[in-house]
Protein backbone atom coordinates (compact mmCIF):
# COMPACT_ATOMS: atom_id res chain seq x y z
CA UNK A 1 57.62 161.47 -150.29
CA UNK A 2 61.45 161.22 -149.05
CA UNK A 3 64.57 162.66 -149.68
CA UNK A 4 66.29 163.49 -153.40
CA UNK A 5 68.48 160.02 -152.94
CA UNK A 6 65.08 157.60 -151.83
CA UNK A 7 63.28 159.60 -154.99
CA UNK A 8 66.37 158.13 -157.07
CA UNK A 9 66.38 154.70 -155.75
CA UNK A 10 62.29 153.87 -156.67
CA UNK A 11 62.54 155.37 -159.47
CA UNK A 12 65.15 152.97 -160.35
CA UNK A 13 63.66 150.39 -158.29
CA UNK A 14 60.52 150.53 -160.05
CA UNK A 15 61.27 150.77 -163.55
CA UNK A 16 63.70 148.00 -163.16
CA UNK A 17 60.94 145.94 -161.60
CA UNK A 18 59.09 146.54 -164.64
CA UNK A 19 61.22 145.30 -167.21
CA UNK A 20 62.05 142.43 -165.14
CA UNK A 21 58.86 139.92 -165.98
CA UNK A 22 58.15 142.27 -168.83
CA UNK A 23 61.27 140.36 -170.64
CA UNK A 24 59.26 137.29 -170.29
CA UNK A 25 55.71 138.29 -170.68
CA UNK A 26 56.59 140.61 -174.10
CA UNK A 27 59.38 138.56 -175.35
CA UNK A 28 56.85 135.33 -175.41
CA UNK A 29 54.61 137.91 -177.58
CA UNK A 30 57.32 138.17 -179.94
CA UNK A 31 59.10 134.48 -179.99
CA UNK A 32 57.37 133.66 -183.67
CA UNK A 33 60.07 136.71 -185.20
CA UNK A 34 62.53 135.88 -183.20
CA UNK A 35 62.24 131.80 -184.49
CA UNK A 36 62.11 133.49 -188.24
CA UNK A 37 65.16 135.23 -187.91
CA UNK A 38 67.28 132.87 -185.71
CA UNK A 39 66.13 129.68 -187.63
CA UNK A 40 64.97 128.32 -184.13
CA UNK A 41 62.63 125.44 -183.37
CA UNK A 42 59.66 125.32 -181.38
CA UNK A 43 61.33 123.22 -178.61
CA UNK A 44 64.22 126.41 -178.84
CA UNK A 45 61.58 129.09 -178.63
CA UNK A 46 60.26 127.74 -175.49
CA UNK A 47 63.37 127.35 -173.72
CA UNK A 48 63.67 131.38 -174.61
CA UNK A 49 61.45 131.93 -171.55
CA UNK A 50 62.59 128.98 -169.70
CA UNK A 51 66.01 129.75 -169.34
CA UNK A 52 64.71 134.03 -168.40
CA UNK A 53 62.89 132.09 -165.82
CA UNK A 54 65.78 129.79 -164.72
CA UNK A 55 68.04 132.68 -164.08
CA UNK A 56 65.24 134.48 -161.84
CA UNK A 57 64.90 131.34 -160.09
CA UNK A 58 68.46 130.48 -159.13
CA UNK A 59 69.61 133.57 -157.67
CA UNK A 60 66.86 135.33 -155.81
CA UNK A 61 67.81 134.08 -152.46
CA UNK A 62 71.37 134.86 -153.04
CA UNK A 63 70.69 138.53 -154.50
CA UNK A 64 69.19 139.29 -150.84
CA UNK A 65 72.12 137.82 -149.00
CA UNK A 66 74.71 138.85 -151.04
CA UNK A 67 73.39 142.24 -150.71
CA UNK A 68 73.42 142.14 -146.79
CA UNK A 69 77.25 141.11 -147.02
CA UNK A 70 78.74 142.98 -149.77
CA UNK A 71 76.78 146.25 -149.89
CA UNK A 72 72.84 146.51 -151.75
CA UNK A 73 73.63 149.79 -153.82
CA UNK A 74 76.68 147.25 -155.28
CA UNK A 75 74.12 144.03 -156.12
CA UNK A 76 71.71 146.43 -157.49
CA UNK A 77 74.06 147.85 -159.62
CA UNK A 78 75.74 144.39 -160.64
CA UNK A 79 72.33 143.40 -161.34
CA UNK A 80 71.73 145.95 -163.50
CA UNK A 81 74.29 145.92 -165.53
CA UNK A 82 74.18 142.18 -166.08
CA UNK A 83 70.74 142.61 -167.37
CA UNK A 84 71.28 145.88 -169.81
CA UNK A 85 74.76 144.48 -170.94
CA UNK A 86 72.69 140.70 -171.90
CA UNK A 87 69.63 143.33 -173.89
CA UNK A 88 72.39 144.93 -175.91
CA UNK A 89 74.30 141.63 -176.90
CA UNK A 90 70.80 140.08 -177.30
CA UNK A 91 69.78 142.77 -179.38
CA UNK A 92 72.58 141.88 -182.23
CA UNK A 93 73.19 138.24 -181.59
CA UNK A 94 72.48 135.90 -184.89
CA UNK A 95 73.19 132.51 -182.64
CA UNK A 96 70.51 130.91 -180.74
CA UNK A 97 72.75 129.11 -178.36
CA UNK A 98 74.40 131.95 -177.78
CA UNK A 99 71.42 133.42 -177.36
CA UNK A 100 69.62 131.06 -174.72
CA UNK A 101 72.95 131.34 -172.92
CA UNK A 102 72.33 135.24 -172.43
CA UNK A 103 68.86 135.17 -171.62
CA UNK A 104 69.72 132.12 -168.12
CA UNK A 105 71.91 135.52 -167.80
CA UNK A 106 69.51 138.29 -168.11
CA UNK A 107 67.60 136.28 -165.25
CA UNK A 108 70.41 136.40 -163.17
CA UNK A 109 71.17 139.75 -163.56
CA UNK A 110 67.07 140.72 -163.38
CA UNK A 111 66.60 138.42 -159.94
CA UNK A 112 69.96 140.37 -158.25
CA UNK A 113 68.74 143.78 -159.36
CA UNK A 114 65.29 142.74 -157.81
CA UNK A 115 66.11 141.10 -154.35
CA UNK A 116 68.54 144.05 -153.89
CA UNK A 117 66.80 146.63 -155.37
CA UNK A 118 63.56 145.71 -153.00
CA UNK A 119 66.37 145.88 -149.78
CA UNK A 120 67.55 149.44 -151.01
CA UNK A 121 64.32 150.65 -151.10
CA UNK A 122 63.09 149.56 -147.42
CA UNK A 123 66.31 150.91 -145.88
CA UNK A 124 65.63 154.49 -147.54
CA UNK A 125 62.19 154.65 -147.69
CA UNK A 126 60.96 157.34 -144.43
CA UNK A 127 58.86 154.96 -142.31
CA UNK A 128 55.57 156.90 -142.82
CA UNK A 129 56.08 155.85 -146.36
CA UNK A 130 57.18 152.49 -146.54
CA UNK A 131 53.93 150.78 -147.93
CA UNK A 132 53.69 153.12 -150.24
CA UNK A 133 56.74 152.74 -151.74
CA UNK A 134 56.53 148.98 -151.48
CA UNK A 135 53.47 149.31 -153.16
CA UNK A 136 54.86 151.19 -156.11
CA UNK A 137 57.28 149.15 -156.67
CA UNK A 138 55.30 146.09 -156.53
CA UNK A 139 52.49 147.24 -158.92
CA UNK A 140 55.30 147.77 -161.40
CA UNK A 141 55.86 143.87 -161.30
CA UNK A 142 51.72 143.21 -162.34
CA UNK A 143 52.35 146.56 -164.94
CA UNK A 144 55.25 144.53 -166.82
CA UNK A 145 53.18 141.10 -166.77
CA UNK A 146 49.98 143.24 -168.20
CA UNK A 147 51.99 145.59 -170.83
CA UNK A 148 54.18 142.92 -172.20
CA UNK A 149 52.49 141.39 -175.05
CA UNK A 150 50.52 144.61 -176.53
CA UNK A 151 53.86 147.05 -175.82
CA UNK A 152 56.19 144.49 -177.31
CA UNK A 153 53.96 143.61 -179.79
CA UNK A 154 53.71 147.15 -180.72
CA UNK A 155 57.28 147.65 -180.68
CA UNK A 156 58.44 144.69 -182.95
CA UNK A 157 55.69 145.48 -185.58
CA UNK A 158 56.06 149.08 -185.96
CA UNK A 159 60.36 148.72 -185.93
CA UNK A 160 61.89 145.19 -185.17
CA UNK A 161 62.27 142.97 -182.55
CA UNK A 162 65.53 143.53 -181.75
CA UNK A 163 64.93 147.06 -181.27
CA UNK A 164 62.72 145.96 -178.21
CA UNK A 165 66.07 144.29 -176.60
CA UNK A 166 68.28 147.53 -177.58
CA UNK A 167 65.32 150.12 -176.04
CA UNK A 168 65.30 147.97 -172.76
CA UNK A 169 69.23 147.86 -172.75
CA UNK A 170 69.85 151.78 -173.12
CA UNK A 171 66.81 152.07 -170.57
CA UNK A 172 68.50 150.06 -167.87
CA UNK A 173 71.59 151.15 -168.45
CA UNK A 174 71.09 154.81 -167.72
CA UNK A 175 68.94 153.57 -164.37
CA UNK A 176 72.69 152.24 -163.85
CA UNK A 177 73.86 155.62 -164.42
CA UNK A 178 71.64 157.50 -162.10
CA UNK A 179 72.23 155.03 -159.50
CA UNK A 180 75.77 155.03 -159.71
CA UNK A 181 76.52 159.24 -160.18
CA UNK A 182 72.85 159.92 -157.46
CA UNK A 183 73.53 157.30 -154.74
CA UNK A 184 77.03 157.38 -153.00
CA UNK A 185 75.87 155.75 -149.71
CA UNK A 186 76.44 152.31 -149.08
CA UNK A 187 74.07 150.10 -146.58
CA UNK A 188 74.84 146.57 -145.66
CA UNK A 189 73.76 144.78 -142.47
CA UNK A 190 76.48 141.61 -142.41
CA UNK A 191 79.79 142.99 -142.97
CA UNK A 192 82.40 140.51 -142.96
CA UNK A 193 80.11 137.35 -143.07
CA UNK A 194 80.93 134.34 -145.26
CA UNK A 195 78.41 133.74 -148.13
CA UNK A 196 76.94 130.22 -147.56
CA UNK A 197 78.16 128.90 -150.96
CA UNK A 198 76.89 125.58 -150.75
CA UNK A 199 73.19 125.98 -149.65
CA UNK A 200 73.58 128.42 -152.66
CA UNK A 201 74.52 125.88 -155.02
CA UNK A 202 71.65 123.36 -153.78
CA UNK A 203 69.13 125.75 -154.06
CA UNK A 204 70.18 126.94 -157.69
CA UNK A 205 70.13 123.01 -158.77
CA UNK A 206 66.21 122.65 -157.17
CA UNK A 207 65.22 125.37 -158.74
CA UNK A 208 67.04 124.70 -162.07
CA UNK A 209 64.99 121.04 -161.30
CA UNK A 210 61.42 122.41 -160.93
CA UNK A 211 62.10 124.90 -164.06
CA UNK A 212 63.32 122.40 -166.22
CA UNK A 213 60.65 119.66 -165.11
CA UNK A 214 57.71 122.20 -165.01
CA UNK A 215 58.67 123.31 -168.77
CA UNK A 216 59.01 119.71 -169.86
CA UNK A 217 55.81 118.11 -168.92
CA UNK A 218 53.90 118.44 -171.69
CA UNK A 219 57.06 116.94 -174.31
CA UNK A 220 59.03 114.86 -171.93
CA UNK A 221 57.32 113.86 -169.00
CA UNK A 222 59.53 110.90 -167.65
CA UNK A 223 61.94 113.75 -167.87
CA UNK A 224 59.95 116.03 -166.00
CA UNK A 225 58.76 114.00 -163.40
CA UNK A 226 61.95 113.16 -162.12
CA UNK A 227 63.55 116.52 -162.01
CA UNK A 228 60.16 117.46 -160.01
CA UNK A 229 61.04 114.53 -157.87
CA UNK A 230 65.25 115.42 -157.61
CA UNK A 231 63.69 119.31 -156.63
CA UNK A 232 62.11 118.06 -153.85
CA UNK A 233 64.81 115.80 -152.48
CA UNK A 234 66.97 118.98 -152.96
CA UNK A 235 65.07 121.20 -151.49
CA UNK A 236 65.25 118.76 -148.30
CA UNK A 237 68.72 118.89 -148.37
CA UNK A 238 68.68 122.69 -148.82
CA UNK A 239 66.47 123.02 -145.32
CA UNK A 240 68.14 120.73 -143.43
CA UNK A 241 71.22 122.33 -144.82
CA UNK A 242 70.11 126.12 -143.51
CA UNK A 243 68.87 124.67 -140.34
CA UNK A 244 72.36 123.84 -139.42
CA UNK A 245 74.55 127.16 -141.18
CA UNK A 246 75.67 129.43 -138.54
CA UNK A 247 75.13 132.12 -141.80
CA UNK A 248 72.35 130.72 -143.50
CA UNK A 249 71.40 131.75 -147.32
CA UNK A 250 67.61 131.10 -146.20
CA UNK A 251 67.47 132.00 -142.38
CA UNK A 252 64.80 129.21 -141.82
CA UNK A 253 64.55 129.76 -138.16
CA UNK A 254 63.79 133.29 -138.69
CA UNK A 255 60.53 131.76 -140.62
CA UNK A 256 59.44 129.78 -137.59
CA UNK A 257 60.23 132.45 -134.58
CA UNK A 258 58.45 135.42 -136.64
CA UNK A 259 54.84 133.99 -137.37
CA UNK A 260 54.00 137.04 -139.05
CA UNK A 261 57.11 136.80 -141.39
CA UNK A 262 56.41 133.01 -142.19
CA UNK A 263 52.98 133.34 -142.67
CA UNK A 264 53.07 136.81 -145.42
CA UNK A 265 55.51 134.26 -146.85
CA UNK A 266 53.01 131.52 -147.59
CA UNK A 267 50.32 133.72 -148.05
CA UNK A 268 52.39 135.55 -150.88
CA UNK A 269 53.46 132.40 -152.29
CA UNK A 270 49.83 130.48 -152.16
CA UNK A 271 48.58 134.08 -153.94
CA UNK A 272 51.35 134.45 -156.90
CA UNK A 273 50.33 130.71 -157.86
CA UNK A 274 47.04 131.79 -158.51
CA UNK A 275 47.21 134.97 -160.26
CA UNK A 276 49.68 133.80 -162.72
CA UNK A 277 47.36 131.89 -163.58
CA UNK A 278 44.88 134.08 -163.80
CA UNK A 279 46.49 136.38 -166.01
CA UNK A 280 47.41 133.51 -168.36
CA UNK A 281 44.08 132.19 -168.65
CA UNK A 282 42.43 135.85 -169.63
CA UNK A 283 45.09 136.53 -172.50
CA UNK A 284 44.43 133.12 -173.99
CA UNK A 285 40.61 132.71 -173.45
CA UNK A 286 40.35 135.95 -175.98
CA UNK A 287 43.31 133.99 -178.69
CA UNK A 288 42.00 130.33 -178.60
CA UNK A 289 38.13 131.09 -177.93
CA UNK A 290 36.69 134.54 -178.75
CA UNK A 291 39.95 134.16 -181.71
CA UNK A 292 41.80 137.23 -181.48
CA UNK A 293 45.11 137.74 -182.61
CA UNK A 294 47.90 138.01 -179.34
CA UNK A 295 48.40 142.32 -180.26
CA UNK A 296 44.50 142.44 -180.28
CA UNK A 297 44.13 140.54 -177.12
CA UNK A 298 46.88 142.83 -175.03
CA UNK A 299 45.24 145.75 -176.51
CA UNK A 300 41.81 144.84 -174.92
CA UNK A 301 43.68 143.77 -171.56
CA UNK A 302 45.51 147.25 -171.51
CA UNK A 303 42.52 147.61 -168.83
CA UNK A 304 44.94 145.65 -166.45
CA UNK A 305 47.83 148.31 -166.53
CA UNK A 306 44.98 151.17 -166.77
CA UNK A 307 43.39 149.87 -163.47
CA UNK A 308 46.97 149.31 -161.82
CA UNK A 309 48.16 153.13 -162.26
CA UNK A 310 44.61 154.55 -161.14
CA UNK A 311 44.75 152.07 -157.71
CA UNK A 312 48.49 152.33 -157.63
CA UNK A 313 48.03 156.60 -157.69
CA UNK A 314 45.22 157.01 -155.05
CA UNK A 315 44.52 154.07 -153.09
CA UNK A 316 47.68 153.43 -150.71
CA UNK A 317 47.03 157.60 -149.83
CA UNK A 318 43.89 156.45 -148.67
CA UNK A 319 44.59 153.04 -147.02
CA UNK A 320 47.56 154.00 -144.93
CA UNK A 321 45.53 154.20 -141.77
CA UNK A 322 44.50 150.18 -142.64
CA UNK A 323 46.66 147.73 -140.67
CA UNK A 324 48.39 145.62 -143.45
CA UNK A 325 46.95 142.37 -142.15
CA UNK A 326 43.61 143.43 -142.24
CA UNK A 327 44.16 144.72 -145.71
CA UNK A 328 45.69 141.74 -147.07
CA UNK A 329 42.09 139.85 -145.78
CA UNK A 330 40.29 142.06 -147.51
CA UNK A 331 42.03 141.77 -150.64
CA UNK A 332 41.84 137.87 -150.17
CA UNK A 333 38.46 137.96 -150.18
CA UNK A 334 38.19 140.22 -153.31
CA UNK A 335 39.78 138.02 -155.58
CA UNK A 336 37.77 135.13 -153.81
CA UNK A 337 34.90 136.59 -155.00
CA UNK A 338 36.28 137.29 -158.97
CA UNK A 339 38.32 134.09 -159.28
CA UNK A 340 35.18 131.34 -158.96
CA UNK A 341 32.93 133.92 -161.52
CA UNK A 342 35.93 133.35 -163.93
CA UNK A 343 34.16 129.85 -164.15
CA UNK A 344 31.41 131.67 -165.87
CA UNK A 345 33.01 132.48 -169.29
CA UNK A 346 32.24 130.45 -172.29
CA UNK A 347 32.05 131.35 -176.05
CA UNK A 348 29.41 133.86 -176.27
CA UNK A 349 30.94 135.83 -172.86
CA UNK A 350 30.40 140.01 -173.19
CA UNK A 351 34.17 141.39 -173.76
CA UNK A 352 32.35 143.63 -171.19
CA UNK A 353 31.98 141.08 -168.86
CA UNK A 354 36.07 139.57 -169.26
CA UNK A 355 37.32 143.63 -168.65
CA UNK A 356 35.02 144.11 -165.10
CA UNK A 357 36.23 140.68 -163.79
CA UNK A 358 40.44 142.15 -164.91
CA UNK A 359 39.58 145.61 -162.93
CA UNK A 360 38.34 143.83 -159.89
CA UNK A 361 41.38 141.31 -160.66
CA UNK A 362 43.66 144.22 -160.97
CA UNK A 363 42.46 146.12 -157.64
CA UNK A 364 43.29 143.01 -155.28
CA UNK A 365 46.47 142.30 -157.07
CA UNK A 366 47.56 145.70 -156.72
CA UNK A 367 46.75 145.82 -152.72
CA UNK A 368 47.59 142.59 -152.77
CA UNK A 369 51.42 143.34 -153.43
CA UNK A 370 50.89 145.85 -150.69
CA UNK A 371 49.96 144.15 -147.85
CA UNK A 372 51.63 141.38 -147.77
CA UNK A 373 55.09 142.39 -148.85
CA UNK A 374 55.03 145.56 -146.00
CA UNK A 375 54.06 142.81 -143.63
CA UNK A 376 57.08 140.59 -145.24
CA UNK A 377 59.58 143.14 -145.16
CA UNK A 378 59.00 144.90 -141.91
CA UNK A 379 58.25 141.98 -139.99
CA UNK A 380 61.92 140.37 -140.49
CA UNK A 381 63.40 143.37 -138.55
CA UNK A 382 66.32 145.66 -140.03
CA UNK A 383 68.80 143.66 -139.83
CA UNK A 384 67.20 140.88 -142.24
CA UNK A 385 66.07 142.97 -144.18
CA UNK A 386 68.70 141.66 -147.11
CA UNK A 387 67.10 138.17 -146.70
CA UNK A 388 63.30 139.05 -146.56
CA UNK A 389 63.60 140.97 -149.85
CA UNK A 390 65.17 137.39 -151.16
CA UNK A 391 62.50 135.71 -149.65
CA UNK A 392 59.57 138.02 -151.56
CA UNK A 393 61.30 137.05 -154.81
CA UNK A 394 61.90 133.71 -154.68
CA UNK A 395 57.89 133.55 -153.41
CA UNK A 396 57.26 135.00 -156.28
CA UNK A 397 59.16 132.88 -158.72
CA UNK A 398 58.07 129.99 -156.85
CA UNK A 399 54.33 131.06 -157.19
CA UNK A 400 55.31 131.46 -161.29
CA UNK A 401 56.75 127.97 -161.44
CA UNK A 402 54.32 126.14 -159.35
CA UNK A 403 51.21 128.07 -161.48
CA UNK A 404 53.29 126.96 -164.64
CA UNK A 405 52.83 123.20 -163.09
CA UNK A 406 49.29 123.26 -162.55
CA UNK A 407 48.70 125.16 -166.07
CA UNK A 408 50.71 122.36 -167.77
CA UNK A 409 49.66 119.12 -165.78
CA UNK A 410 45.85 120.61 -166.39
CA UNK A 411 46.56 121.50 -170.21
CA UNK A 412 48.37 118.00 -170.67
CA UNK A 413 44.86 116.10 -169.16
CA UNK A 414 42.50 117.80 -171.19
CA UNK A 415 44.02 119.21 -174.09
CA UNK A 416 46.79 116.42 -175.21
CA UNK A 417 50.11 117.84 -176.43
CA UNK A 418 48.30 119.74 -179.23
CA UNK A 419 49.51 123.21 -178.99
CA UNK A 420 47.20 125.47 -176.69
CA UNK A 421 46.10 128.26 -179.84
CA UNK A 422 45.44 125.37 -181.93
CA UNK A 423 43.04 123.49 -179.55
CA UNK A 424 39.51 123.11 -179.78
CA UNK A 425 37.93 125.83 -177.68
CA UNK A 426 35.63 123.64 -175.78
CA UNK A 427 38.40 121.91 -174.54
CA UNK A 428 40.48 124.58 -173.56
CA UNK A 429 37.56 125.97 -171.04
CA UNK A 430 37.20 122.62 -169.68
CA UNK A 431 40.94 123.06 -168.80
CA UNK A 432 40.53 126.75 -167.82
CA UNK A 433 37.44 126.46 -165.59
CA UNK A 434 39.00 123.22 -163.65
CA UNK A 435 42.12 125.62 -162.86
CA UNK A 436 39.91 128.69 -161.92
CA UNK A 437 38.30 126.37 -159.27
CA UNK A 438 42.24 125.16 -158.41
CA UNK A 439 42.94 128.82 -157.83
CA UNK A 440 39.84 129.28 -155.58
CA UNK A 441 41.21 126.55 -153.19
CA UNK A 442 44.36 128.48 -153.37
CA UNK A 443 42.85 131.77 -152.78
CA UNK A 444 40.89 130.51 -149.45
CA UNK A 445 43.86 128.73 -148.17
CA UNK A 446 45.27 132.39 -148.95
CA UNK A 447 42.33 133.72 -146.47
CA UNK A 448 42.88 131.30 -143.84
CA UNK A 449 46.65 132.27 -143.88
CA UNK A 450 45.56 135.79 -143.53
CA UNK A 451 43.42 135.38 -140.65
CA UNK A 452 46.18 132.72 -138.60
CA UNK A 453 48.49 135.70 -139.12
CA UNK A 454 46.82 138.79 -137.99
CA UNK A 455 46.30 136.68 -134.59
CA UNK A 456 50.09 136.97 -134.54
């Protein structure tokens, strides 16, 4: 399984990746205390998660390079200590501005920690083991999206919910620990290169554009449309701006000359827009239809994190000999097949029925962070590897934001701006089954991405 240091590193490489979207997914389960005790508005309480997400956004691509020039054990640990040093202070704080301010913060920290963390882990991992450890380590993403609400939920009703912050915090900061006292080694692939501060500053103000406009459509959508309008023009600038870098933040050539890289790239990004969604849709068909409450409704999805561990402990042993294109078809095609009978539920829908369709759900997602991430990482070469782990993240947060537009614009046609667990259920599966068949287009686009690629 590797040496004592590479045991070290996904250890810390996993749990981090954990906590990372599970201080979005279980701090949105617990936003109605934190309102109550910080006197916050509605409008406040959502900008809790949009400035988390904000922070992941703006930094992935620079947490990859910055780790190729200054040293990934160093970003890794910045990263981490940014994010358990924000838990503690959020853990006391009485201020909600002061409080917003530290979660844009926490996502800074929590995107650093994971485009380095990812680039640590490929350059120890033994090459036998790569996937595997890529696996692990991306299964522990889907575990913190699935045991967020019910864990959370658990947490702040049995203690409080600050204790939740302060748990997290002394978690992560003795992952700092290990890291810093286990790990002496250094690796870093661009010594002495400038940091392209400029295309870093572009792409922090698109993606601080599409955040702000996706999570303003619903109450301000002249607003909103025009910062999805400015991300665009930015992120025009941004390319153009790479193209020409002789040290790029985004190596955009690198995309073009290695299909296969470009390619896992899309495929990953088309895929995370659809399971997003996906997981969304299950944990609020069960609150605004079947009317459970949101610690009832994580308790009967704790089949998602169940499934993950079982597939995460016993299928990569057993699909090693698969090549990783091939694999990522496959998977394609299993969540092709569970995605369009998601269609299918209504209001008298066996609980039964909801749990078979979140193990299949679970299986793909978990091979699904596989396959194409091995393909993403080792296809790039070693000496970019810095830049493809930036490139997996800010897929993923891309996929988040871009699943969060067609949620909202859907939600926003059908529904109204009434609030989602207040809607009339009827409506709300008219808007869920017209984004299930959104996310089957996605998920055969997904296919045919698969298919161009393992050709190259």
């Amino acid at each position: 399984m590797g040496t004592p240091v590479a045991k070290r590193i996904l250890l810390s490489v996993c749990l981090s990746s954990f906590f990372l979207p599970f201080m979005l997914a279980g701090v949105n389960a617990v936003l109605p205390l934190i309102g109550t005790d910080l006197h916050a508005s509605a409008t406040e309480l959502g900008l809790m998660g949009t400035y988390y997400s904000l922070g992941l956004a703006i930094s992935q691509l620079a947490g990859g390079r910055l780790g190729d020039i200054l040293g990934r054990r160093r970003v890794f640990l910045t990263g981490l200590s940014i994010f358990s040093t924000c838990a503690f202070f959020l853990s006391i704080t009485e201020n909600k501005e002061l409080f917003l301010a530290l979660r844009l913060f926490q996502g800074i920290g929590a995107s650093l920690f994971n485009a380095a963390g990812l680039a640590l882990l490929a350059s120890v991992a033994p090459p036998s083991a790569l996937g595997r450890y890529i696996s692990i380590a991306g299964t522990a993403v889907y575990a913190g999206i699935a045991c967020g609400p019910p864990l959370a939920g658990l947490i702040a009703w049995q203690f409080h919910w600050r204790n939740l912050f302060l748990i997290i915090g002394i978690i992560t900061a003795l992952l700092t620990l290990l890291i810093y006292k286990g790990v002496k080694e250094e690796w870093r692939t661009s010594k002495g290169e400038p940091f392209d501060w400029l295309g870093c500053t572009i792409y922090a103000a698109a993606m601080a554009a599409l955040t702000l406009g996706s999570a303003n459509l619903h109450q301000h959508p002249l607003f909103a449309w025009s910062s999805l309008l400015l991300s665009v023009v930015l992120l025009y600038c941004f390319i153009s701006k790479e193209l020409r870098a002789p040290f790029p933040l985004l190596n955009i050539r690198l995309l073009r000359r290695k299909r296969v890289f470009g390619l896992s790239a899309l495929a990953s990004l088309i895929n995370y827009s659809a399971f997003f969604g996906c997981i969304f849709y299950y944990s609020m068909y069960l609150q605004v239809v079947l009317g459970y409450d949101v610690r009832t409704a994580g308790f009967i999805l704790a089949v998602q994190p169940l499934t993950q561990t079982i597939t995460t402990l016993f299928l990569p042993r057993c699909l090693d000999r698969w090549y990783a294109g091939s694999l990522a078809s496959f998977v394609a095609v299993i969540c092709g097949a569970v995605i369009p009978s998601s269609i299918l539920l209504g209001t008298g829908t066996p609980l039964l029925d909801l749990r078979g369709m979140c193990v299949f759900m679970c299986v793909g997602v978990c091979l699904f962070c596989r396959s194409p991430t091995t393909l993403l990482m080792t296809s790039a070469g070693q000496e970019n590897i810095g830049q493809a782990a930036g490139v997996n993240g800010a897929v993923r947060t891309l996929g988040a934001l871009c699943n969060m537009i067609i949620v909202t614009v859907t939600i926003g046609f059908v529904i109204g701006y009434e609030p989602i667990v207040t809607a009339d259920p009827k409506d709300f599966l008219q808007s869920m089954h017209i984004d299930f068949m959104i996310f089957g287009v996605l998920n055969l686009m997904a296919v045919a991405c698969s298919l161009v690629r393992n050709k190259n």
